[in-house]
C-alpha atoms as a PDB file:
ATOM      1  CA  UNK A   1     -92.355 230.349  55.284  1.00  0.00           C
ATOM      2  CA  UNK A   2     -90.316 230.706  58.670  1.00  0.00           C
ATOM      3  CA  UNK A   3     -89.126 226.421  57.976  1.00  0.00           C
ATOM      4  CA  UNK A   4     -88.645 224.367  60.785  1.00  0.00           C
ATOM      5  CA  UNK A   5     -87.610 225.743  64.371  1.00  0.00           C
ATOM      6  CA  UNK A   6     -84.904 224.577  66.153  1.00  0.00           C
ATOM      7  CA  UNK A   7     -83.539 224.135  69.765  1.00  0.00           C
ATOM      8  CA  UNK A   8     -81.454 227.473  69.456  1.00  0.00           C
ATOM      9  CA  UNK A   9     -84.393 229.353  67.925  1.00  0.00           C
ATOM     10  CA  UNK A  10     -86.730 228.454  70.153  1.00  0.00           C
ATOM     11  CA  UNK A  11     -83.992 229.577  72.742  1.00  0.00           C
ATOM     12  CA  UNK A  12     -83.313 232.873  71.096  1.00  0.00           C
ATOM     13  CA  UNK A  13     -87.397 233.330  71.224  1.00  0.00           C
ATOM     14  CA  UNK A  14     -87.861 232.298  74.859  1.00  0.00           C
ATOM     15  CA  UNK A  15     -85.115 234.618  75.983  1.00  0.00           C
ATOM     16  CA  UNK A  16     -86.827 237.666  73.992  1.00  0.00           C
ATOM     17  CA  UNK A  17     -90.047 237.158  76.071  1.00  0.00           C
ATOM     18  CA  UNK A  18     -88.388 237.328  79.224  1.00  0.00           C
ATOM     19  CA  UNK A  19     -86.120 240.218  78.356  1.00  0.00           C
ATOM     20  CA  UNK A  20     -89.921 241.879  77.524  1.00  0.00           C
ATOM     21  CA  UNK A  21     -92.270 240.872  79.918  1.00  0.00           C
ATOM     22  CA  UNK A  22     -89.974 240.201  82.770  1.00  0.00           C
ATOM     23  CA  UNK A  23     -89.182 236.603  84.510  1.00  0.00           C
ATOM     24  CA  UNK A  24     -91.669 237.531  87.218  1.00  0.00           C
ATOM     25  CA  UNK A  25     -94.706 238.294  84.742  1.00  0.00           C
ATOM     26  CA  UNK A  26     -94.474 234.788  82.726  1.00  0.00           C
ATOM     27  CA  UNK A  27     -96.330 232.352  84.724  1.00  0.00           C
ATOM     28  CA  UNK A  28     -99.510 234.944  84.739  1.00  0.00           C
ATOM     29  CA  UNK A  29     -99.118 235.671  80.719  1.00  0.00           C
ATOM     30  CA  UNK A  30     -98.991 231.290  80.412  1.00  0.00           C
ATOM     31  CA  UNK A  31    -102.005 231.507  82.655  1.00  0.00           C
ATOM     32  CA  UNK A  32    -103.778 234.282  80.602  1.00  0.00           C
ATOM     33  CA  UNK A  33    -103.047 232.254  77.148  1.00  0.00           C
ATOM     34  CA  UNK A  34    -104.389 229.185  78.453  1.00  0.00           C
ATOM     35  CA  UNK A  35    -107.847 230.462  79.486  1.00  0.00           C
ATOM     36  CA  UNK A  36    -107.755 232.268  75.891  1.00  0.00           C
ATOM     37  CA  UNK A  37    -106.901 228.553  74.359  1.00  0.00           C
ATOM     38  CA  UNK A  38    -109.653 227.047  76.814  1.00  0.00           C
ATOM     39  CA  UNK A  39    -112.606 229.439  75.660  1.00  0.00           C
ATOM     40  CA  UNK A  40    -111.629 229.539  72.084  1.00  0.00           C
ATOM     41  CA  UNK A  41    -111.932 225.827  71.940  1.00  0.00           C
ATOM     42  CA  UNK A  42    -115.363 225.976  74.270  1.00  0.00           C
ATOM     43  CA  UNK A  43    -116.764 228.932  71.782  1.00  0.00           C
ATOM     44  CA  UNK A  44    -115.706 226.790  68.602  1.00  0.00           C
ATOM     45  CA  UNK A  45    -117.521 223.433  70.385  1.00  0.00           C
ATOM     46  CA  UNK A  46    -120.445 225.630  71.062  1.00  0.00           C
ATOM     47  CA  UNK A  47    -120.398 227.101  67.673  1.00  0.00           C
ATOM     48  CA  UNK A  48    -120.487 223.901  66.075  1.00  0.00           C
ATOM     49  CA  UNK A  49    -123.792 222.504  68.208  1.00  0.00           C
ATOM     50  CA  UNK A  50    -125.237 225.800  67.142  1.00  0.00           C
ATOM     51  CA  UNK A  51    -125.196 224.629  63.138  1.00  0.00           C
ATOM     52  CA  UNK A  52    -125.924 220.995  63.668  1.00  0.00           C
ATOM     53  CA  UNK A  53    -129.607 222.307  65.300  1.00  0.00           C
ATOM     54  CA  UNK A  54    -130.739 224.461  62.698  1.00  0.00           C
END
């Protein structure tokens, strides 16, 4: 769909974000998105010992 992403896309993308959220704002939103990626994965694990009980 979207093919592969390149150095100057990912470039283009990167520089998008910090025209939105501001340069001072990224470290908190990388912080936010890794506890989201860090429960996800903890909920799915959890999940998954759930079904192999029953």
């Amino acid at each position: 769909m979207f093919g592969s992403l390149g150095l100057p896309e990912l470039l283009i993308i990167l520089f998008i974000v910090i025209l939105v959220f501001g340069a001072s704002r990224l470290p908190e939103l990388g912080k936010g998105i890794g506890k989201g990626i860090k429960n996800f994965k903890a909920a799915t694990k959890d999940g998954t010992d759930d079904q192999s009980d029953s």
